[in-house]
PDB file of N, CA and C in Angstrom:
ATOM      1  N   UNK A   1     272.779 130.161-161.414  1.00  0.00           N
ATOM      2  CA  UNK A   1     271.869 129.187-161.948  1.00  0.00           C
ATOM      3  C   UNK A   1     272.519 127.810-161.838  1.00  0.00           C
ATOM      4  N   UNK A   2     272.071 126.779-161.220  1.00  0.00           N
ATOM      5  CA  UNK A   2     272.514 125.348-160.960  1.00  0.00           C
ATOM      6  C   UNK A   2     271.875 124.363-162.222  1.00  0.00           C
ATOM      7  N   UNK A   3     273.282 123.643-162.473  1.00  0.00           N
ATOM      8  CA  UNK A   3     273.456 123.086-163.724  1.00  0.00           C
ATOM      9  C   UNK A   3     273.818 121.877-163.404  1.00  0.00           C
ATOM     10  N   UNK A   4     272.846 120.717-163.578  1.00  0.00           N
ATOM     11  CA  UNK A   4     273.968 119.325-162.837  1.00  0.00           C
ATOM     12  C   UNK A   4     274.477 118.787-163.662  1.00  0.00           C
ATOM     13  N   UNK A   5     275.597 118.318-163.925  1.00  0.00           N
ATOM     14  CA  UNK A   5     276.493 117.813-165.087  1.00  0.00           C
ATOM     15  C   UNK A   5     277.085 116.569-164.681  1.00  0.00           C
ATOM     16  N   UNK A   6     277.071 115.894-165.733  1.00  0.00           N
ATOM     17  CA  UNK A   6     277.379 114.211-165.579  1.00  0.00           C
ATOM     18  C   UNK A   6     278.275 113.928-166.562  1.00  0.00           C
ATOM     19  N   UNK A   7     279.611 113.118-166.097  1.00  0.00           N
ATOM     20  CA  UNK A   7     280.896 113.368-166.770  1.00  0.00           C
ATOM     21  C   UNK A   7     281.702 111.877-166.241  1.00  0.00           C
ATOM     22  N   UNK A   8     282.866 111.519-167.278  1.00  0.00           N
ATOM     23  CA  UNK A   8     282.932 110.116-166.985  1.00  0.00           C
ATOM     24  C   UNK A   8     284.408 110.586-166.167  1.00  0.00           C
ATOM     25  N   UNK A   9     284.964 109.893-164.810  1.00  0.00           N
ATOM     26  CA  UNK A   9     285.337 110.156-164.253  1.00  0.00           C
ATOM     27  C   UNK A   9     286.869 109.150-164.812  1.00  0.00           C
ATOM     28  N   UNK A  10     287.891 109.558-163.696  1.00  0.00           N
ATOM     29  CA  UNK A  10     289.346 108.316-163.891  1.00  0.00           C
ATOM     30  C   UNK A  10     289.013 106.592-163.571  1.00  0.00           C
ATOM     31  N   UNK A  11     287.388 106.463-163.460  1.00  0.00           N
ATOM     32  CA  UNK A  11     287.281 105.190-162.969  1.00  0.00           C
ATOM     33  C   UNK A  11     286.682 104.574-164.007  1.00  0.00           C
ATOM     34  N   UNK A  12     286.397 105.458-165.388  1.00  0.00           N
ATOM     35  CA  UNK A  12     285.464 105.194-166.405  1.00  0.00           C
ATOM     36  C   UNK A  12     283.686 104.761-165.896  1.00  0.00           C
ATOM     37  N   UNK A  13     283.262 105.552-165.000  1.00  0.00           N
ATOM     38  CA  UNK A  13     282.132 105.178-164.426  1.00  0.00           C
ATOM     39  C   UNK A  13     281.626 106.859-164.700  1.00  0.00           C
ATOM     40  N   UNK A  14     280.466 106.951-164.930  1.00  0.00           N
ATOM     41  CA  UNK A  14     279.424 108.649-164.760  1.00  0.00           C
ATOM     42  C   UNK A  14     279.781 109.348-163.383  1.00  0.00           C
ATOM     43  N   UNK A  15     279.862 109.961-163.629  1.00  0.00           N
ATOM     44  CA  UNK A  15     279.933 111.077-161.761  1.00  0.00           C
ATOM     45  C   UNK A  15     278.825 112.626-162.476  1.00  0.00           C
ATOM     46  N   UNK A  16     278.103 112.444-161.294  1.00  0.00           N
ATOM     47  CA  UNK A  16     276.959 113.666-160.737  1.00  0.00           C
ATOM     48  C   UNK A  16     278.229 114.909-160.467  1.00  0.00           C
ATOM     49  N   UNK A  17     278.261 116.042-161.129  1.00  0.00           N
ATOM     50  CA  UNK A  17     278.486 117.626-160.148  1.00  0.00           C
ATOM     51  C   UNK A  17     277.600 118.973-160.206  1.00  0.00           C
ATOM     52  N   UNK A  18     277.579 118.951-159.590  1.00  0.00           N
ATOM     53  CA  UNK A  18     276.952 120.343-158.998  1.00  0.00           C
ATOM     54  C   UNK A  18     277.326 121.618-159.295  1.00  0.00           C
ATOM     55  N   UNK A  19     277.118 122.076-160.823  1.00  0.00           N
ATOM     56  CA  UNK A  19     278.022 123.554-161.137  1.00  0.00           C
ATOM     57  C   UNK A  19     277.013 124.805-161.162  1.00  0.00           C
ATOM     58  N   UNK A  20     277.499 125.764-160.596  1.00  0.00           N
ATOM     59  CA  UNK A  20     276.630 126.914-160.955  1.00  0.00           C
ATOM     60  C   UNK A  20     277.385 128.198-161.773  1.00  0.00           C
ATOM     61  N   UNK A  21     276.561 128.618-162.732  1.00  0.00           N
ATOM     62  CA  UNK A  21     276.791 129.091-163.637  1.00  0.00           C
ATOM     63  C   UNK A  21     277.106 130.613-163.210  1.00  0.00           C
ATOM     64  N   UNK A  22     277.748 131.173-163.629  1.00  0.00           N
ATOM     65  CA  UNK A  22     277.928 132.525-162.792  1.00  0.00           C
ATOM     66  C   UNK A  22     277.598 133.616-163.999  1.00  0.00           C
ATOM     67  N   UNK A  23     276.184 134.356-163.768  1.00  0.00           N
ATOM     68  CA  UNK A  23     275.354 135.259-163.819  1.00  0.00           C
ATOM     69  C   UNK A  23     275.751 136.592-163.354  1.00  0.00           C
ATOM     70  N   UNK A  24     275.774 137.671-164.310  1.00  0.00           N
ATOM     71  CA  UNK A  24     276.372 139.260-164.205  1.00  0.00           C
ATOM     72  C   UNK A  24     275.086 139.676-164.615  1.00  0.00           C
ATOM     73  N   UNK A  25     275.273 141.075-164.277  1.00  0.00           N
ATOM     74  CA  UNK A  25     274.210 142.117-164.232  1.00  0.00           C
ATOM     75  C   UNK A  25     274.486 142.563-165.981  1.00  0.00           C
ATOM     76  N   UNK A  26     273.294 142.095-166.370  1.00  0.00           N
ATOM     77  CA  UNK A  26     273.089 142.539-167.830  1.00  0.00           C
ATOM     78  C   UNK A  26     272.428 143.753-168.179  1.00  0.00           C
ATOM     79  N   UNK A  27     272.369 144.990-167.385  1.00  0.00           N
ATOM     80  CA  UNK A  27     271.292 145.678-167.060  1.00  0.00           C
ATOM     81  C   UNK A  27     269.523 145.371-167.486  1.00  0.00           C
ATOM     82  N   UNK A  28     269.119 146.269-168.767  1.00  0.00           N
ATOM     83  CA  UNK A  28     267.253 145.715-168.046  1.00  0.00           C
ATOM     84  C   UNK A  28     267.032 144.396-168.356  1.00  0.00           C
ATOM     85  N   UNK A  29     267.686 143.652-168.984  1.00  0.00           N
ATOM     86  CA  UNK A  29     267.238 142.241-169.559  1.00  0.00           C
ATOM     87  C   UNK A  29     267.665 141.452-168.282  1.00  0.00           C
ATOM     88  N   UNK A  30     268.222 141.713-167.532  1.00  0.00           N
ATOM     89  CA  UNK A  30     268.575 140.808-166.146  1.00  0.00           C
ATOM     90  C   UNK A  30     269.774 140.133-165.731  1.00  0.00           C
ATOM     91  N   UNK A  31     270.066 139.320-165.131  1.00  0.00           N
ATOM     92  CA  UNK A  31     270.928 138.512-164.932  1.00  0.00           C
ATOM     93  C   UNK A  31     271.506 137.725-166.259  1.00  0.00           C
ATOM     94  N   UNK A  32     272.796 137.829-166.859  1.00  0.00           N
ATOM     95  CA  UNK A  32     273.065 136.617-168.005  1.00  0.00           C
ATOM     96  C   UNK A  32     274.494 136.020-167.848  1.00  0.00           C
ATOM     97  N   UNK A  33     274.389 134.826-167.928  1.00  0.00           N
ATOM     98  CA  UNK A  33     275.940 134.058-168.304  1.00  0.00           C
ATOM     99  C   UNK A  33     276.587 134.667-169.887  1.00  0.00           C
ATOM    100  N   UNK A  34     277.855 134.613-169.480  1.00  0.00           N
ATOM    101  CA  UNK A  34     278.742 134.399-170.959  1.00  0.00           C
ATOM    102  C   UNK A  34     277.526 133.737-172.102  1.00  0.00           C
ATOM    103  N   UNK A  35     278.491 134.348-173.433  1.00  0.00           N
ATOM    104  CA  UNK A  35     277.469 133.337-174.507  1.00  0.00           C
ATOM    105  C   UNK A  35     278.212 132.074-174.179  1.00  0.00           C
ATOM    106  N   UNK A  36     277.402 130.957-174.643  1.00  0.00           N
ATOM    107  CA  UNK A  36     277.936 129.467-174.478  1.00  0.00           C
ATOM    108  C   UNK A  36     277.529 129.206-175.597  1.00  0.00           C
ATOM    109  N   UNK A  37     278.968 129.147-177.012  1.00  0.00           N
ATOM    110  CA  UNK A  37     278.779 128.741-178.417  1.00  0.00           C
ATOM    111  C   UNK A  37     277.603 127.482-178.459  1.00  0.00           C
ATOM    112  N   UNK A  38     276.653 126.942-179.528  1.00  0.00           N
ATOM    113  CA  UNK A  38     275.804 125.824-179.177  1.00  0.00           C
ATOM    114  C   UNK A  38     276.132 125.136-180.577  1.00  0.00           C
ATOM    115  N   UNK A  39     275.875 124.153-181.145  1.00  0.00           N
ATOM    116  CA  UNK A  39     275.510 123.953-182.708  1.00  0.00           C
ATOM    117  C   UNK A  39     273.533 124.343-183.328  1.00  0.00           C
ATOM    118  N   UNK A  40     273.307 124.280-182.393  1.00  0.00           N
ATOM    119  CA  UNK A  40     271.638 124.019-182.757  1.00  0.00           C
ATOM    120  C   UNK A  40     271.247 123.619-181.482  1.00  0.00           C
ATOM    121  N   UNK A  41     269.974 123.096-181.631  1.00  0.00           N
ATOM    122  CA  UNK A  41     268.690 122.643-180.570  1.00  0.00           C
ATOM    123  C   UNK A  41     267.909 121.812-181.436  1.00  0.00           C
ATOM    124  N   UNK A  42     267.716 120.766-180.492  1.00  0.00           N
ATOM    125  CA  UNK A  42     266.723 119.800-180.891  1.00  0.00           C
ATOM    126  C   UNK A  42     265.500 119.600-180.105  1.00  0.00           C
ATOM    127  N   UNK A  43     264.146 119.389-180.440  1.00  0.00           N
ATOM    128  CA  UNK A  43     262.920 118.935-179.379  1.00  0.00           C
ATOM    129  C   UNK A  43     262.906 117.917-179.379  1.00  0.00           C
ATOM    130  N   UNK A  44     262.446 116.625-177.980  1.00  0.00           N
ATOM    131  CA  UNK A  44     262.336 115.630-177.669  1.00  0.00           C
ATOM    132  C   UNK A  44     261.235 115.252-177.429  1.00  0.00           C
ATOM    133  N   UNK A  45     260.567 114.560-177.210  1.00  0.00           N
ATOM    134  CA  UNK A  45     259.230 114.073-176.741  1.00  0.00           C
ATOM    135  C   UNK A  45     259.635 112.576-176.536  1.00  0.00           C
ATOM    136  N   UNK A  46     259.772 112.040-175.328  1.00  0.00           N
ATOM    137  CA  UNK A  46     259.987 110.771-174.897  1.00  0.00           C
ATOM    138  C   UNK A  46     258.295 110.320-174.277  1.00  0.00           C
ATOM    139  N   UNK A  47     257.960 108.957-174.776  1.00  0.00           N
ATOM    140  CA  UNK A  47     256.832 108.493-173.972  1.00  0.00           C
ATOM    141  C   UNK A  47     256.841 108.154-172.482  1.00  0.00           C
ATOM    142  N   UNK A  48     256.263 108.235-171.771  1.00  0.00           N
ATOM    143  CA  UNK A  48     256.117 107.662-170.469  1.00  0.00           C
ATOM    144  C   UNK A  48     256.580 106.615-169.876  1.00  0.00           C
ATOM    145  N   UNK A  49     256.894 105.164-171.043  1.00  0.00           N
ATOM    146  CA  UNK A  49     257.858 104.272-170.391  1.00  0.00           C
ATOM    147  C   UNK A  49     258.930 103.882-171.176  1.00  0.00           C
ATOM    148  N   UNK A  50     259.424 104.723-171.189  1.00  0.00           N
ATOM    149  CA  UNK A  50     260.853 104.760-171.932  1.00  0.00           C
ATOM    150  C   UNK A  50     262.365 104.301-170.638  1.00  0.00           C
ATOM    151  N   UNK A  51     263.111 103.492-171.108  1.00  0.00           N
ATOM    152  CA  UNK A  51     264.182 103.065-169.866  1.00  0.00           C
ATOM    153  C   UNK A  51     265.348 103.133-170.776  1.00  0.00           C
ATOM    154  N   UNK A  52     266.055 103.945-171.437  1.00  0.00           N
ATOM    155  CA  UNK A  52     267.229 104.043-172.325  1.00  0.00           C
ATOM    156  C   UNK A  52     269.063 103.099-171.198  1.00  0.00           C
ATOM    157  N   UNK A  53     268.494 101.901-171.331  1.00  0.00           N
ATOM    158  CA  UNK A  53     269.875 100.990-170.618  1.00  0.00           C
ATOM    159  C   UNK A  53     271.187 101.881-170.349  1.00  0.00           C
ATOM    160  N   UNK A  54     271.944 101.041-170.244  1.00  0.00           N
ATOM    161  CA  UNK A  54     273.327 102.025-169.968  1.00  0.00           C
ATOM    162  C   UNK A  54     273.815 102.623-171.357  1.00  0.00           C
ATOM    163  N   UNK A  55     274.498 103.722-171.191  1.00  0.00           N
ATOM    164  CA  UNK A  55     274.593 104.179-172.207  1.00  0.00           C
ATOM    165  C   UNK A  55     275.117 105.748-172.245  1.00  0.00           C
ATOM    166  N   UNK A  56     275.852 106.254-173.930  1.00  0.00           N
ATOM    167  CA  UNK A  56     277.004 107.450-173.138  1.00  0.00           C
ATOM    168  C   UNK A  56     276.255 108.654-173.605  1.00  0.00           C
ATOM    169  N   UNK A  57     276.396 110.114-173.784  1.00  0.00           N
ATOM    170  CA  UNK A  57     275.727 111.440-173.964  1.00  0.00           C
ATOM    171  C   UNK A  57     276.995 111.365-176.055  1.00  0.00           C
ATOM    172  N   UNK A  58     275.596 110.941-176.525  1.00  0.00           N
ATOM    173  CA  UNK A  58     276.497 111.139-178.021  1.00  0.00           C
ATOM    174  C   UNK A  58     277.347 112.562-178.318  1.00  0.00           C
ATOM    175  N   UNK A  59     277.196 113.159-177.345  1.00  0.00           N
ATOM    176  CA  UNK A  59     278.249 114.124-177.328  1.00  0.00           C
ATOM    177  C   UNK A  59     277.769 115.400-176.479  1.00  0.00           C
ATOM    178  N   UNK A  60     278.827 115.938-176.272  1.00  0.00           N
ATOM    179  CA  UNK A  60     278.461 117.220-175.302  1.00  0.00           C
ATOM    180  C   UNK A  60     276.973 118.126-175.414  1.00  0.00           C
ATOM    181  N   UNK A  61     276.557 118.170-174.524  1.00  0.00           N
ATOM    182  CA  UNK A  61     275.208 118.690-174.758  1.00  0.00           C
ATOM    183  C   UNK A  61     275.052 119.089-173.349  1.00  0.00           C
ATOM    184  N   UNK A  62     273.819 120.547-173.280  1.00  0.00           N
ATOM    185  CA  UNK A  62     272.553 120.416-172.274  1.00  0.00           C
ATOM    186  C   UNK A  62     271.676 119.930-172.924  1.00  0.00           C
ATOM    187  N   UNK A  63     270.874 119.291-172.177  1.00  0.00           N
ATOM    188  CA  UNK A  63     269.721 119.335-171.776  1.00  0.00           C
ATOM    189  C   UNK A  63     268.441 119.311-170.645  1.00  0.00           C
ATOM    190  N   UNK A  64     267.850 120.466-171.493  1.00  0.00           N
ATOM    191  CA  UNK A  64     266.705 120.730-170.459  1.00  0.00           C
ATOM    192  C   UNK A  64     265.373 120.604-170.130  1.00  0.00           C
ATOM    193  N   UNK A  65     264.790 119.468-169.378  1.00  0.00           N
ATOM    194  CA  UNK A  65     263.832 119.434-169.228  1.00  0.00           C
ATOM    195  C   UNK A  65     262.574 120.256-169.554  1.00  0.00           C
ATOM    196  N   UNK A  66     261.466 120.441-169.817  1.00  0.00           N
ATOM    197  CA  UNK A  66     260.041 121.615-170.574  1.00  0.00           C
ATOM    198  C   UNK A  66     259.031 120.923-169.636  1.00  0.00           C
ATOM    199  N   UNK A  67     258.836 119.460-169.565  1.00  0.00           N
ATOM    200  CA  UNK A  67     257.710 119.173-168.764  1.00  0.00           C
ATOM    201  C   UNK A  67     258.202 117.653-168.290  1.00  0.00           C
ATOM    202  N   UNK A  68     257.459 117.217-167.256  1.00  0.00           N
ATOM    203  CA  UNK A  68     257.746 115.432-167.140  1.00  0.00           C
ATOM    204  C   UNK A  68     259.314 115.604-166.326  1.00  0.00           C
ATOM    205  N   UNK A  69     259.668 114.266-165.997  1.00  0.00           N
ATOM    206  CA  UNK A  69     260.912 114.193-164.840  1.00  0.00           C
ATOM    207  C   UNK A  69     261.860 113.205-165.636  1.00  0.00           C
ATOM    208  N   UNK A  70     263.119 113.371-165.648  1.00  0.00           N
ATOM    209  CA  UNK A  70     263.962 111.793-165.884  1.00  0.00           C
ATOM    210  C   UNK A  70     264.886 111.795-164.677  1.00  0.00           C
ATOM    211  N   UNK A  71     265.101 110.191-164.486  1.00  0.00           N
ATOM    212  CA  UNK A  71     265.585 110.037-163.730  1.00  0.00           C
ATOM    213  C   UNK A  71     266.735 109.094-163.771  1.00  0.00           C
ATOM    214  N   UNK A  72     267.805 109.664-163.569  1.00  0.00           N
ATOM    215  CA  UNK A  72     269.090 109.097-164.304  1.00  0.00           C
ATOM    216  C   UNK A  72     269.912 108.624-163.137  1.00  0.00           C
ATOM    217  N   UNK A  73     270.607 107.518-163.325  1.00  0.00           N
ATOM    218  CA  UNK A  73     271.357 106.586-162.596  1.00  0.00           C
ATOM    219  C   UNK A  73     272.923 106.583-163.282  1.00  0.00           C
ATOM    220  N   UNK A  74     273.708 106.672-162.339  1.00  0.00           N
ATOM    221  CA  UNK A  74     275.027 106.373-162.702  1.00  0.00           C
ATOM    222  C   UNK A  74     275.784 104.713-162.247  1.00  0.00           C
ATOM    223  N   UNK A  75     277.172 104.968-162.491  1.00  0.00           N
ATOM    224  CA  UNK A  75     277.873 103.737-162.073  1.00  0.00           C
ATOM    225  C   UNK A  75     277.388 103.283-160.739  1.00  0.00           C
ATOM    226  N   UNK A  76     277.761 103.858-159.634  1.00  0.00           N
ATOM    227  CA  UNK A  76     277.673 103.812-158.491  1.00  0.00           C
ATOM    228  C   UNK A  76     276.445 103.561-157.816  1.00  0.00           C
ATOM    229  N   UNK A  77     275.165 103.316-158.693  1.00  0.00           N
ATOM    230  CA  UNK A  77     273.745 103.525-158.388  1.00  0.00           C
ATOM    231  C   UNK A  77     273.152 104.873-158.090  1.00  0.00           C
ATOM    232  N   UNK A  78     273.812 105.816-157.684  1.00  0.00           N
ATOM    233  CA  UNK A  78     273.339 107.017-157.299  1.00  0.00           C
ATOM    234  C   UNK A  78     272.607 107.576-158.467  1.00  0.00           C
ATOM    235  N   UNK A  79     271.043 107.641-158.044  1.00  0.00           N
ATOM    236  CA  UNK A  79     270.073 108.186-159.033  1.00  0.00           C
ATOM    237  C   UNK A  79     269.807 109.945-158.502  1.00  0.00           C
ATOM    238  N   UNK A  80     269.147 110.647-159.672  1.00  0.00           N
ATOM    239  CA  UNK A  80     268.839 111.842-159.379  1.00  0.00           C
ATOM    240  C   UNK A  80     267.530 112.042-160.130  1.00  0.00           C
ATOM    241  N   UNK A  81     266.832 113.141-160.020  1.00  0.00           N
ATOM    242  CA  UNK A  81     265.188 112.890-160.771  1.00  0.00           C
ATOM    243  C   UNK A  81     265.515 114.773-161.050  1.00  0.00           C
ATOM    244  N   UNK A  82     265.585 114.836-162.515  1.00  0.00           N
ATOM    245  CA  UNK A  82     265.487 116.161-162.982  1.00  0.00           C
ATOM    246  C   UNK A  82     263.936 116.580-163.612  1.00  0.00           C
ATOM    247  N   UNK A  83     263.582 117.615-162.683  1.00  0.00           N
ATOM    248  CA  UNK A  83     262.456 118.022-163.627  1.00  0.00           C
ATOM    249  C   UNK A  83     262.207 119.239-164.222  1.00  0.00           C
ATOM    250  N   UNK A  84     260.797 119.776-164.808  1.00  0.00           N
ATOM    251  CA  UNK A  84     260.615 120.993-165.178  1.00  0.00           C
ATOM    252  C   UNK A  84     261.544 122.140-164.640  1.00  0.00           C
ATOM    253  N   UNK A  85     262.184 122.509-165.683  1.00  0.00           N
ATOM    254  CA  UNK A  85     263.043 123.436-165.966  1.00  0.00           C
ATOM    255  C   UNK A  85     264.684 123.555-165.499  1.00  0.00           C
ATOM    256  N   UNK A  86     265.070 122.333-164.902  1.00  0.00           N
ATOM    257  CA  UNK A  86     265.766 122.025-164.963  1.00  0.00           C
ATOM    258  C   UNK A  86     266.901 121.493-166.134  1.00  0.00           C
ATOM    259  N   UNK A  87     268.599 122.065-165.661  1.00  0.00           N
ATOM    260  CA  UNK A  87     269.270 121.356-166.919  1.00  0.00           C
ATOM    261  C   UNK A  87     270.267 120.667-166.141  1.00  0.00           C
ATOM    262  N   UNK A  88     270.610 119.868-167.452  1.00  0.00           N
ATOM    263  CA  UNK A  88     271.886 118.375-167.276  1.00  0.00           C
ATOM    264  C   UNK A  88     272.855 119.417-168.365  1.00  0.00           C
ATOM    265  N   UNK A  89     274.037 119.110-167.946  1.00  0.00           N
ATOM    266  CA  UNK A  89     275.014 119.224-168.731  1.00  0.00           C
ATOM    267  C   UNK A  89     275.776 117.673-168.973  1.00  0.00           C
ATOM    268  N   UNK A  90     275.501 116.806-170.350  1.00  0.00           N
ATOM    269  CA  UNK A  90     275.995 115.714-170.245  1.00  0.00           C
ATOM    270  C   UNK A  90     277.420 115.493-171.108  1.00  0.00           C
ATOM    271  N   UNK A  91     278.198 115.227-170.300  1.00  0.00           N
ATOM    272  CA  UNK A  91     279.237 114.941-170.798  1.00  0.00           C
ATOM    273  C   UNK A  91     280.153 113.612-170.651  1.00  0.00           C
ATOM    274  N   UNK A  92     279.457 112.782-170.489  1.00  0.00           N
ATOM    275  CA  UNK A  92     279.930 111.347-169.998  1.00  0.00           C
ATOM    276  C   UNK A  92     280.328 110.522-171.683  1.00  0.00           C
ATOM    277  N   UNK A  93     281.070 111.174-172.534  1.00  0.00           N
ATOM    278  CA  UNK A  93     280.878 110.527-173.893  1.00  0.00           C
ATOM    279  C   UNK A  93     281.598 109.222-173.898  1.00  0.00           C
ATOM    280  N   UNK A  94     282.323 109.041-172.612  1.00  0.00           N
ATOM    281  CA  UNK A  94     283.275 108.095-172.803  1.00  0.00           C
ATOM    282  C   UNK A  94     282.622 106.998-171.815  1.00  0.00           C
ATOM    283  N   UNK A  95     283.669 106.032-171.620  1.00  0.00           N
ATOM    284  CA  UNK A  95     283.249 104.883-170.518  1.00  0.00           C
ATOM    285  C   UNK A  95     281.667 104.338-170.206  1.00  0.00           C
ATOM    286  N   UNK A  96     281.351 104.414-169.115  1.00  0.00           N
ATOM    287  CA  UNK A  96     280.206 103.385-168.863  1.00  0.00           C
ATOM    288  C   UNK A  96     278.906 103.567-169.045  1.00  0.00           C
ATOM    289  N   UNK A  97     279.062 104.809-168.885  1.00  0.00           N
ATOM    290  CA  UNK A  97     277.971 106.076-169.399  1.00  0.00           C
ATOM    291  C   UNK A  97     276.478 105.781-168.515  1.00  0.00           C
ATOM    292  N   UNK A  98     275.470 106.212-168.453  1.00  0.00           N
ATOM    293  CA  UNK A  98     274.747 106.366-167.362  1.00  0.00           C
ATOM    294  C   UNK A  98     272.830 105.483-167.990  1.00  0.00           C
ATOM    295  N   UNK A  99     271.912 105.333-167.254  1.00  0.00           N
ATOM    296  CA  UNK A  99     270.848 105.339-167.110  1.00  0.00           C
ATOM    297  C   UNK A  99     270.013 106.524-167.320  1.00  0.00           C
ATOM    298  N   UNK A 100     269.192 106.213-168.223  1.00  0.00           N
ATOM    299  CA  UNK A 100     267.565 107.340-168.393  1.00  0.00           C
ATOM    300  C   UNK A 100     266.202 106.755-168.310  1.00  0.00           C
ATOM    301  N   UNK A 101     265.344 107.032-167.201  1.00  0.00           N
ATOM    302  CA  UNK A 101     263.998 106.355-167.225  1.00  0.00           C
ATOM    303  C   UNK A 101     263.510 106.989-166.967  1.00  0.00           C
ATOM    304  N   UNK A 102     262.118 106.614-167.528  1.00  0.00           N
ATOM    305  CA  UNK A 102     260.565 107.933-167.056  1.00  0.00           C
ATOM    306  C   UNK A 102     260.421 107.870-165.427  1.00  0.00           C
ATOM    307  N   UNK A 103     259.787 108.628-165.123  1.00  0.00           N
ATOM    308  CA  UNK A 103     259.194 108.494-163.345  1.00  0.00           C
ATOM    309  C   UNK A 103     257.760 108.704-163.710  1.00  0.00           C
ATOM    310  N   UNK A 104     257.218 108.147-162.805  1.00  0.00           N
ATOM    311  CA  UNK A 104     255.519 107.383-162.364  1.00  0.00           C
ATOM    312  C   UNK A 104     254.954 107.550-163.927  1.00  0.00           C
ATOM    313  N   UNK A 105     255.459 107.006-165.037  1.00  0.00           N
ATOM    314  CA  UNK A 105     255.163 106.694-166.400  1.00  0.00           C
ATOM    315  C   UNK A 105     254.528 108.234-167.189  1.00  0.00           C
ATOM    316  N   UNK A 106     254.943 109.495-166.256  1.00  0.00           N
ATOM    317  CA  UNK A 106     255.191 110.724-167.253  1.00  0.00           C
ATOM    318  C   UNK A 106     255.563 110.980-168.050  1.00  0.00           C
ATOM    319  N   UNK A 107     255.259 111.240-169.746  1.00  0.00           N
ATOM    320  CA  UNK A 107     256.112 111.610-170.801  1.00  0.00           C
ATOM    321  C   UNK A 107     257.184 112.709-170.469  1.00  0.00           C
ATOM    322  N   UNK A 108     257.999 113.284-171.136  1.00  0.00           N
ATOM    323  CA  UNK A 108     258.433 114.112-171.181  1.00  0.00           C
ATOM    324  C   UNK A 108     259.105 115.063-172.202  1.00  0.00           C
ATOM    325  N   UNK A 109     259.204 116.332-172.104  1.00  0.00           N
ATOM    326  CA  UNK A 109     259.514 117.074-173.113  1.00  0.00           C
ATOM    327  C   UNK A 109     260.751 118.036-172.816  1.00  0.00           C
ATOM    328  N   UNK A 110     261.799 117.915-173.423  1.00  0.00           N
ATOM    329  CA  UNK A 110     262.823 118.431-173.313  1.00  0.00           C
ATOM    330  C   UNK A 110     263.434 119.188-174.748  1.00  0.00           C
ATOM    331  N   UNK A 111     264.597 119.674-174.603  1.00  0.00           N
ATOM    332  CA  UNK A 111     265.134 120.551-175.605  1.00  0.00           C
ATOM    333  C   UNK A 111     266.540 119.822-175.013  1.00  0.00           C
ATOM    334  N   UNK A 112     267.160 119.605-176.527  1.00  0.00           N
ATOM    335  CA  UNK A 112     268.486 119.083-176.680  1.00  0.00           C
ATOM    336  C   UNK A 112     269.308 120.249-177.303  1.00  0.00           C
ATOM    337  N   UNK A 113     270.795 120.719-176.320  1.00  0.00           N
ATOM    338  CA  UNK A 113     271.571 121.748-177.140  1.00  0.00           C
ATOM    339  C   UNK A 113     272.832 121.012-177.098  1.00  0.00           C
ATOM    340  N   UNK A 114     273.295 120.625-178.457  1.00  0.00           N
ATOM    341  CA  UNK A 114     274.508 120.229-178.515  1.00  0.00           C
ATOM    342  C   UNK A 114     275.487 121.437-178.417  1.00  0.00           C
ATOM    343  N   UNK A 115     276.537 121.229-177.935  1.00  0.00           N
ATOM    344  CA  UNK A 115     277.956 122.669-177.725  1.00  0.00           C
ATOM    345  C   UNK A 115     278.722 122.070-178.818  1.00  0.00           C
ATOM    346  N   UNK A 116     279.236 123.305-179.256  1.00  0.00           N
ATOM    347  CA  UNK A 116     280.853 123.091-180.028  1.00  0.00           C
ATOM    348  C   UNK A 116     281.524 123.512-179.401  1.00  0.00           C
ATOM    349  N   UNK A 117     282.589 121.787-180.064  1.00  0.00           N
ATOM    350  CA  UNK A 117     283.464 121.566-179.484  1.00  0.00           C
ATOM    351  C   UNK A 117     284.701 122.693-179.039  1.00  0.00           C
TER     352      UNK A 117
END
C-alpha cells in the first residue's frame, strides 16, 4: 500500500517520499500491515477555498483523504495533488514546512490520525 510522506529534510525545507507499507497475509480478513500505535482520529471538512500558507504538520500524523483533492507544495515548488483514498504521512514538524490548497474549489473530507510518539 503506497503512503506519500512529507518530512523536513538536512536543508530544513519539506521533501516528498514514496513509502510502501509492507502487507502480510492475514488469512480471511486479507492483506494487513503491523499495528501502527495511533492516539485517536479526527474528521476534517475543509471548504473549497481554503490555501493554509506555509506551514509545519503539528505533529506526526496520517492523513487520509474520504473525498475532494489537496494539493500540497513543498520548499522546492514541487506540488503533488492527493485524492480520494489516498494517505500523507506528515512529518515535516520542523523547518519550513509545506503548502495546502483546495483544487478546482472542491471541499474536502479527510480523517486526521495522530501516531504516538
Amino acid at each position: 500500500m503506497k503512503v506519500t510522506r512529507i518530512y523536513t529534510g538536512a536543508d530544513n525545507q519539506s521533501h516528498f517520499e514514496d513509502i510502501e507499507v509492507e502487507l502480510k497475509d492475514g488469512g480471511p480478513g486479507g492483506t494487513m500491515s503491523p499495528l501502527v500505535p495511533v492516539k485517536g482520529v479526527i474528521f476534517r471538512e475543509n471548504s473549497g477555498d481554503y490555501n493554509f500558507d506555509w506551514h509545519n504538520a503539528p505533529r506526526r500524523q496520517y492523513v487520509v483523504t474520504l473525498e475532494g483533492e489537496v494539493e500540497i507544495e513543498i520548499g522546492d515548488g514541487t506540488t503533488r495533488i492527493l485524492g480520494g483514498g489516498e494517505i500523507l504521512l506528515a512529518e515535516d514538524t520542523t523547518g519550513q514546512g509545506h503548502i495546502s490548497r483546495a483544487v478546482n474549489g472542491q471541499p474536502r473530507k479527510s480523517l486526521i490520525i495522530p501516531l504516538e510518539d
